[in-house]
Protein backbone atom coordinates (compact mmCIF):
# COMPACT_ATOMS: atom_id res chain seq x y z
CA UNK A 1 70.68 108.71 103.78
CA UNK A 2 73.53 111.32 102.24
CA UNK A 3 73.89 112.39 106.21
CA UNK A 4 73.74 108.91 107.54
CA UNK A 5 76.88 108.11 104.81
CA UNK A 6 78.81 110.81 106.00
CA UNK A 7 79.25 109.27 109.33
CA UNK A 8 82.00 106.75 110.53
CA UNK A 9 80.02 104.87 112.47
CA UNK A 10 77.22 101.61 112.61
CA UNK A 11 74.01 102.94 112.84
CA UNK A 12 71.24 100.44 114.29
CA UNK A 13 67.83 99.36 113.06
CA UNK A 14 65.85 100.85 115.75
CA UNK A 15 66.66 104.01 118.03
CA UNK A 16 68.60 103.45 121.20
CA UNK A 17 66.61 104.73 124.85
CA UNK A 18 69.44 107.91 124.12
CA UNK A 19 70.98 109.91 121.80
CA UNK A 20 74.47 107.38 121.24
CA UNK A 21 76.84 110.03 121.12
CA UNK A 22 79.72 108.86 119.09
CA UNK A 23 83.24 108.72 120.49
CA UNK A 24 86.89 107.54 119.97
CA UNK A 25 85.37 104.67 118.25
CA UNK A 26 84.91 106.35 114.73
CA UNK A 27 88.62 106.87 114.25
CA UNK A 28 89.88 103.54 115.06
CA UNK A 29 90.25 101.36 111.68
CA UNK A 30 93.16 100.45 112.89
CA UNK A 31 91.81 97.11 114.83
CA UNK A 32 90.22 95.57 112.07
CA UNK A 33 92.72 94.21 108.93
CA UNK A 34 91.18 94.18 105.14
CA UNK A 35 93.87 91.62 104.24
CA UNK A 36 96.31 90.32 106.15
CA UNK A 37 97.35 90.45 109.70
CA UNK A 38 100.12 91.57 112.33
CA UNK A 39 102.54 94.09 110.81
CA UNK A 40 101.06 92.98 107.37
CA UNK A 41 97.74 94.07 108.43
CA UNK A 42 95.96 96.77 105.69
CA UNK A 43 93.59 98.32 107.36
CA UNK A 44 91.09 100.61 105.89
CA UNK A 45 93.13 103.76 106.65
CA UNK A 46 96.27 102.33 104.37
CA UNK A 47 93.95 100.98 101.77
CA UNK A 48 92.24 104.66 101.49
CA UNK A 49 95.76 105.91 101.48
CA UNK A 50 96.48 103.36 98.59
CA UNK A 51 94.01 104.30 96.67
CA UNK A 52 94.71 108.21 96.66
CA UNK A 53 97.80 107.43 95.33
CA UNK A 54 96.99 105.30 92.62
CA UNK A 55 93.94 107.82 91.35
CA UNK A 56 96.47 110.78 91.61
CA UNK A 57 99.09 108.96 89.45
CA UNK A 58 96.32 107.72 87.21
CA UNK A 59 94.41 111.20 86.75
CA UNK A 60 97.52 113.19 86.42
CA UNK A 61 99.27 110.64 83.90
CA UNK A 62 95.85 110.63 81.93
CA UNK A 63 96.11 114.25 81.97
CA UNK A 64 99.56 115.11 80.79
CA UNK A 65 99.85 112.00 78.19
CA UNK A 66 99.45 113.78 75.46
CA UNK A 67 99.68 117.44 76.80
CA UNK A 68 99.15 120.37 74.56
CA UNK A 69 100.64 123.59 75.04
CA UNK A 70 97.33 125.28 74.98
CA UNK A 71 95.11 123.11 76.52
CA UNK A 72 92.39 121.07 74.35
CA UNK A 73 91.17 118.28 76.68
CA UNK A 74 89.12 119.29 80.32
CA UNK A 75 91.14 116.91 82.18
CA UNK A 76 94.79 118.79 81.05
CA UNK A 77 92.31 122.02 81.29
CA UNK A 78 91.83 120.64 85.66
CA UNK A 79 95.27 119.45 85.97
CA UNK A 80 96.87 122.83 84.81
CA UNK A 81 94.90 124.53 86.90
CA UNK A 82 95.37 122.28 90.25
CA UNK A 83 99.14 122.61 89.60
CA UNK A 84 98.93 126.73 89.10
CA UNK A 85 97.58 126.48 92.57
CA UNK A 86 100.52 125.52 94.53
CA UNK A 87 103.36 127.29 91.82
CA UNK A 88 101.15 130.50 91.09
CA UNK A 89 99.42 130.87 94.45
CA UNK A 90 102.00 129.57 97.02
CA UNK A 91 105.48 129.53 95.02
CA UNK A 92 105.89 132.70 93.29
CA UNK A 93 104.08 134.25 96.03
CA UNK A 94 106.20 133.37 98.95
CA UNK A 95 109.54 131.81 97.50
CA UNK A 96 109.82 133.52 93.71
CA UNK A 97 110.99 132.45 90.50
CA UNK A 98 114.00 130.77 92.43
CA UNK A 99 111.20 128.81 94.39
CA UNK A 100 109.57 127.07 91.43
CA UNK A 101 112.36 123.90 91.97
CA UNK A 102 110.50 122.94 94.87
CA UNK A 103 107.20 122.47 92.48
CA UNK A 104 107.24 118.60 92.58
CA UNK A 105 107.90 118.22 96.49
CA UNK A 106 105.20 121.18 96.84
CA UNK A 107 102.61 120.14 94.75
CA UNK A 108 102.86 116.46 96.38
CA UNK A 109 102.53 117.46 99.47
CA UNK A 110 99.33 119.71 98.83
CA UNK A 111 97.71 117.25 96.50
CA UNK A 112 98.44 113.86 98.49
CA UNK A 113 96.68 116.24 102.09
CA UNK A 114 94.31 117.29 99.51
CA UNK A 115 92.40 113.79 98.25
CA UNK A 116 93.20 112.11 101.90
CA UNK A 117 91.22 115.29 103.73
CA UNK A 118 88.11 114.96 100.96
CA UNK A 119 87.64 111.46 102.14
CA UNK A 120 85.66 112.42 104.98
CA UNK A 121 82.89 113.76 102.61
CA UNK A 122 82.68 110.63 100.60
CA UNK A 123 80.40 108.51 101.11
CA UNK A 124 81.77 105.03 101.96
CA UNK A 125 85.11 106.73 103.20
CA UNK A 126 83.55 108.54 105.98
CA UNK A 127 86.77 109.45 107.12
CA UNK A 128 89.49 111.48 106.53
CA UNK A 129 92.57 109.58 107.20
CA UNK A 130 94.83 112.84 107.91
CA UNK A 131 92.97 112.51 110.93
CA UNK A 132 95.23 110.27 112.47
CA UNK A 133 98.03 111.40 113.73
CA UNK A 134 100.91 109.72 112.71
CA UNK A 135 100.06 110.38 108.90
CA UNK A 136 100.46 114.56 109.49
CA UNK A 137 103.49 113.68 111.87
CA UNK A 138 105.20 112.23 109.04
CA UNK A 139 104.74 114.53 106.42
CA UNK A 140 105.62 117.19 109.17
CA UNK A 141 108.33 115.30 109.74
CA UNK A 142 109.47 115.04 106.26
CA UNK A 143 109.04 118.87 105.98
CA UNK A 144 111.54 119.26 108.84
CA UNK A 145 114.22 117.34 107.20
CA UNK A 146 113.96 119.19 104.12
CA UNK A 147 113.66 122.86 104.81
CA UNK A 148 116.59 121.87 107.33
CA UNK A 149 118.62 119.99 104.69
CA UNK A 150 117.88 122.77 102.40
CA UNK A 151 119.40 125.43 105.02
CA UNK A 152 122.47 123.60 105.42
CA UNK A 153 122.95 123.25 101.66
CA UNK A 154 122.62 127.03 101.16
CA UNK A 155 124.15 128.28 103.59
CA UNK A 156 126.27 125.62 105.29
CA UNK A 157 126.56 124.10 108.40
CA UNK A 158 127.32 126.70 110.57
CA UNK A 159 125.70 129.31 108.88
CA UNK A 160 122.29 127.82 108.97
CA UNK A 161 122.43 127.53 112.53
CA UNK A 162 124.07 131.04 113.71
CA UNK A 163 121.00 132.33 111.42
CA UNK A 164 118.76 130.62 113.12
CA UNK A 165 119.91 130.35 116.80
CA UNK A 166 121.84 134.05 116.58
CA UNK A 167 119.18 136.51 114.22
CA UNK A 168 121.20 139.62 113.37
CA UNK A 169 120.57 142.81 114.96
CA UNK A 170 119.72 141.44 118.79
CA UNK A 171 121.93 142.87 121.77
CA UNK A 172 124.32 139.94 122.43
CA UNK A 173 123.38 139.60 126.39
CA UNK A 174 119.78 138.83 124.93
CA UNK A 175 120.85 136.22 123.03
CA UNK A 176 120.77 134.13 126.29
CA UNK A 177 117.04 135.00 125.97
CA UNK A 178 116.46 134.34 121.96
CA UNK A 179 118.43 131.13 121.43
CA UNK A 180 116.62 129.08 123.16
CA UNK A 181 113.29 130.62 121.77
CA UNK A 182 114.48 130.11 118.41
CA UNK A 183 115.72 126.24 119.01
CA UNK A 184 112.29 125.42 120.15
CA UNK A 185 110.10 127.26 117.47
CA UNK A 186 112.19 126.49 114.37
CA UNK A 187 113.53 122.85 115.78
CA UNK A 188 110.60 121.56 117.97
CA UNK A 189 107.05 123.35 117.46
CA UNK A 190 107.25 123.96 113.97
CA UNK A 191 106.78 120.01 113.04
CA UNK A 192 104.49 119.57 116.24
CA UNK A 193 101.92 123.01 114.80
CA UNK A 194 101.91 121.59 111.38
CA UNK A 195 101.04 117.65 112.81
CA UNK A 196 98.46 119.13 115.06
CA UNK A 197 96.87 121.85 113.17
CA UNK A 198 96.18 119.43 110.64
CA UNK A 199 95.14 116.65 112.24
CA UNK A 200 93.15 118.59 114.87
CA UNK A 201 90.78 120.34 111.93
CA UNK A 202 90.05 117.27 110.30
CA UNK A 203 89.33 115.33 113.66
CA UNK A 204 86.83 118.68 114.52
CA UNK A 205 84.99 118.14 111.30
CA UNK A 206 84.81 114.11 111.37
CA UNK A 207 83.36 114.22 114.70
CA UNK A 208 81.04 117.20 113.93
CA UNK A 209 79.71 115.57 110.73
CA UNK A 210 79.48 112.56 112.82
CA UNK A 211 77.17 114.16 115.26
CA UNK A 212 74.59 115.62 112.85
CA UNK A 213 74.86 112.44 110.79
CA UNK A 214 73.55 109.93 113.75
CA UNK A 215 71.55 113.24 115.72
CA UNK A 216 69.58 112.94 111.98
CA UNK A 217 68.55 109.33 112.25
CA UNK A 218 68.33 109.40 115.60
CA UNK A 219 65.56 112.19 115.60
CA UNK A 220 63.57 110.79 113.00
CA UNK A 221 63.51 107.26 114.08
CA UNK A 222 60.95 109.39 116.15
CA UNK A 223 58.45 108.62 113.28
CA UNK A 224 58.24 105.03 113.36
CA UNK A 225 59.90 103.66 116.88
CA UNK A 226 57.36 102.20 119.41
CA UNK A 227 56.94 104.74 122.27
CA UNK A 228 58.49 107.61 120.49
CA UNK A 229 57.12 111.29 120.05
CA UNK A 230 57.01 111.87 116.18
CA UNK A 231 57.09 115.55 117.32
CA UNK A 232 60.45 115.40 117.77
CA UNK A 233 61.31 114.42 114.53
CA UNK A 234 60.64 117.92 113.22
CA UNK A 235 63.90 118.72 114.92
CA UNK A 236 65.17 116.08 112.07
CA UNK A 237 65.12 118.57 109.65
CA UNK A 238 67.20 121.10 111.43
CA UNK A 239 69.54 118.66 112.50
CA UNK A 240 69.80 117.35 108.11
CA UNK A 241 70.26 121.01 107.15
CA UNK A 242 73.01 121.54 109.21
CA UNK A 243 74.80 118.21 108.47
CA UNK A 244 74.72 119.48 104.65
CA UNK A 245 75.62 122.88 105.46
CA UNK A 246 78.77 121.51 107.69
CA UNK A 247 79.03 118.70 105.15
CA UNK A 248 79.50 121.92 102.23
CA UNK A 249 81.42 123.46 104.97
CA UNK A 250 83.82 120.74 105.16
CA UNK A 251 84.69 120.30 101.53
CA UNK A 252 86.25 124.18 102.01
CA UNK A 253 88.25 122.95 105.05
CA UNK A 254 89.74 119.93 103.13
CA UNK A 255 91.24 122.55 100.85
CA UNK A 256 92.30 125.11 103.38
CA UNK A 257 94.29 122.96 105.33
CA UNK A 258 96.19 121.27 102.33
CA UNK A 259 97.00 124.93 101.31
CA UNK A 260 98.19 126.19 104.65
CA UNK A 261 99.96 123.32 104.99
CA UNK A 262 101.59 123.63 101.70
CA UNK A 263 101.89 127.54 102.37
CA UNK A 264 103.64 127.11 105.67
CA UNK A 265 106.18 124.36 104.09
CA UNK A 266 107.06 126.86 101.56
CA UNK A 267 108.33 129.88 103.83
CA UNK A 268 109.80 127.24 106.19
CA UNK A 269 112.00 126.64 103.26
CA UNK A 270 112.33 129.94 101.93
CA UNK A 271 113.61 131.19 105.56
CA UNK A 272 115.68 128.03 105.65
CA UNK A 273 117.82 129.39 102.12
CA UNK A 274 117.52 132.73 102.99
CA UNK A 275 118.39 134.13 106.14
CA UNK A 276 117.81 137.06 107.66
CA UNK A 277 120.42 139.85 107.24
């Protein structure tokens, strides 16, 4: 049953004449409105969205309510050390001291991709919704604006641009080589890797969980299903083993990709306010 929950999809009562391999159909929540409808519709994705927000607020208010400097209660104990995450391991280690005024916008980012990538392990979840892809474009998108707005404000204008578009120390005739490199990474691909390398690892790991999840059932309706071969439900147990391993697997992912994507955001912004020389 824990493999069956991990899945996104229906499963039926009885085994179909074929393995039903799952498809674009476990992402799409979109069809289907909880409350509402049209442009008012809240669909599963949004409420799961909703509800991240409203247990980070509530765990990290509960938390610092009545903070100690040296830490007495477990929950100030896990919210000091979730926060030491993103300003130990990511600020001071790629922006410095100087960095540690980014903290809020930081730690938001990592903890919001955080909670929304675990809900593909959760039971009743069963999907994370950074696997759509608008919801990476726009924090990707929100990135861009501010390691770009924070480039103008530190260096100006002009400045921000001639450091990116001109990097000292090239031979001027292959500038007509290098601009236009430099436009695209910095201006185009870096929003467009951070969307998709997101997105892409937690669409991998739905559908993979996915798999194992319904290959489980599927090979141990074996055991009870008029006509069926209950020798082939042995294979059951491979196919559970894996889906818990993956399943494991998956919970490390969740937390990799909201700290590269955290990481990344960070020395965008740090090359953004200080350029090359």
């Amino acid at each position: 049953m824990i493999a069956l929950l991990a899945s996104g999809v229906e499963i039926p009562a009885s085994p179909p004449s074929g393995f039903p391999a799952p498809g674009t159909e476990i992402f799409d929540y979109t069809k289907s409105c909880l409350v509402g409808s049209g442009p008012y519709c809240l669909t599963k994705i949004s409420l799961l969205m909703i509800i991240s927000m409203v247990v980070i607020i509530a765990f990290f208010v509960t938390a610092f309510r009545k903070a100690q400097l040296v830490p007495t209660s477990r929950s100030q104990r896990y919210a000091e050390g979730i926060v030491d995450i993103v300003r130990k391991g990511v600020i001071l280690e790629v922006m410095g001291p100087e960095g540690l005024k980014y903290l809020p916008f930081l730690f938001s980012i990592f903890i919001f991709i955080w909670v929304n990538n675990f809900y593909e392990v959760l039971p009743f979840a069963q999907i994370p919704t950074t696997s759509r892809i608008a919801i990476p474009m726009f924090l990707a998108i929100l990135v861009w604006f501010v390691f770009n707005i924070e480039g103008i404000r530190a260096q100006g204008g002009w400045h921000y641009l001639k450091s990116v578009l001109f990097p000292p120390g090239v031979p001027w005739p292959i500038y007509f080589l290098v601009t236009p490199i430099e436009f695209v990474s910095v201006f185009l691909v870096r929003p467009l890797t951070l969307a998709v390398r997101l997105a892409a690892n937690m669409i991998a790991g739905h559908l993979i969980l996915t798999i194992f999840a319904i290959g489980t059932w599927y090979l141990f309706s074996h055991l009870w299903a008029p006509g069926a071969q209950p020798v082939i439900a042995v294979f059951g147990i491979f196919s559970f083993a894996l889906q818990v391993f993956m399943t494991a697997f998956e919970v490390l992912v969740a937390f990799l990709q909201a700290y590269i994507f955290t990481m990344l955001t960070a020395v965008y912004i740090s090359g953004a306010i200080h350029p090359e020389h």
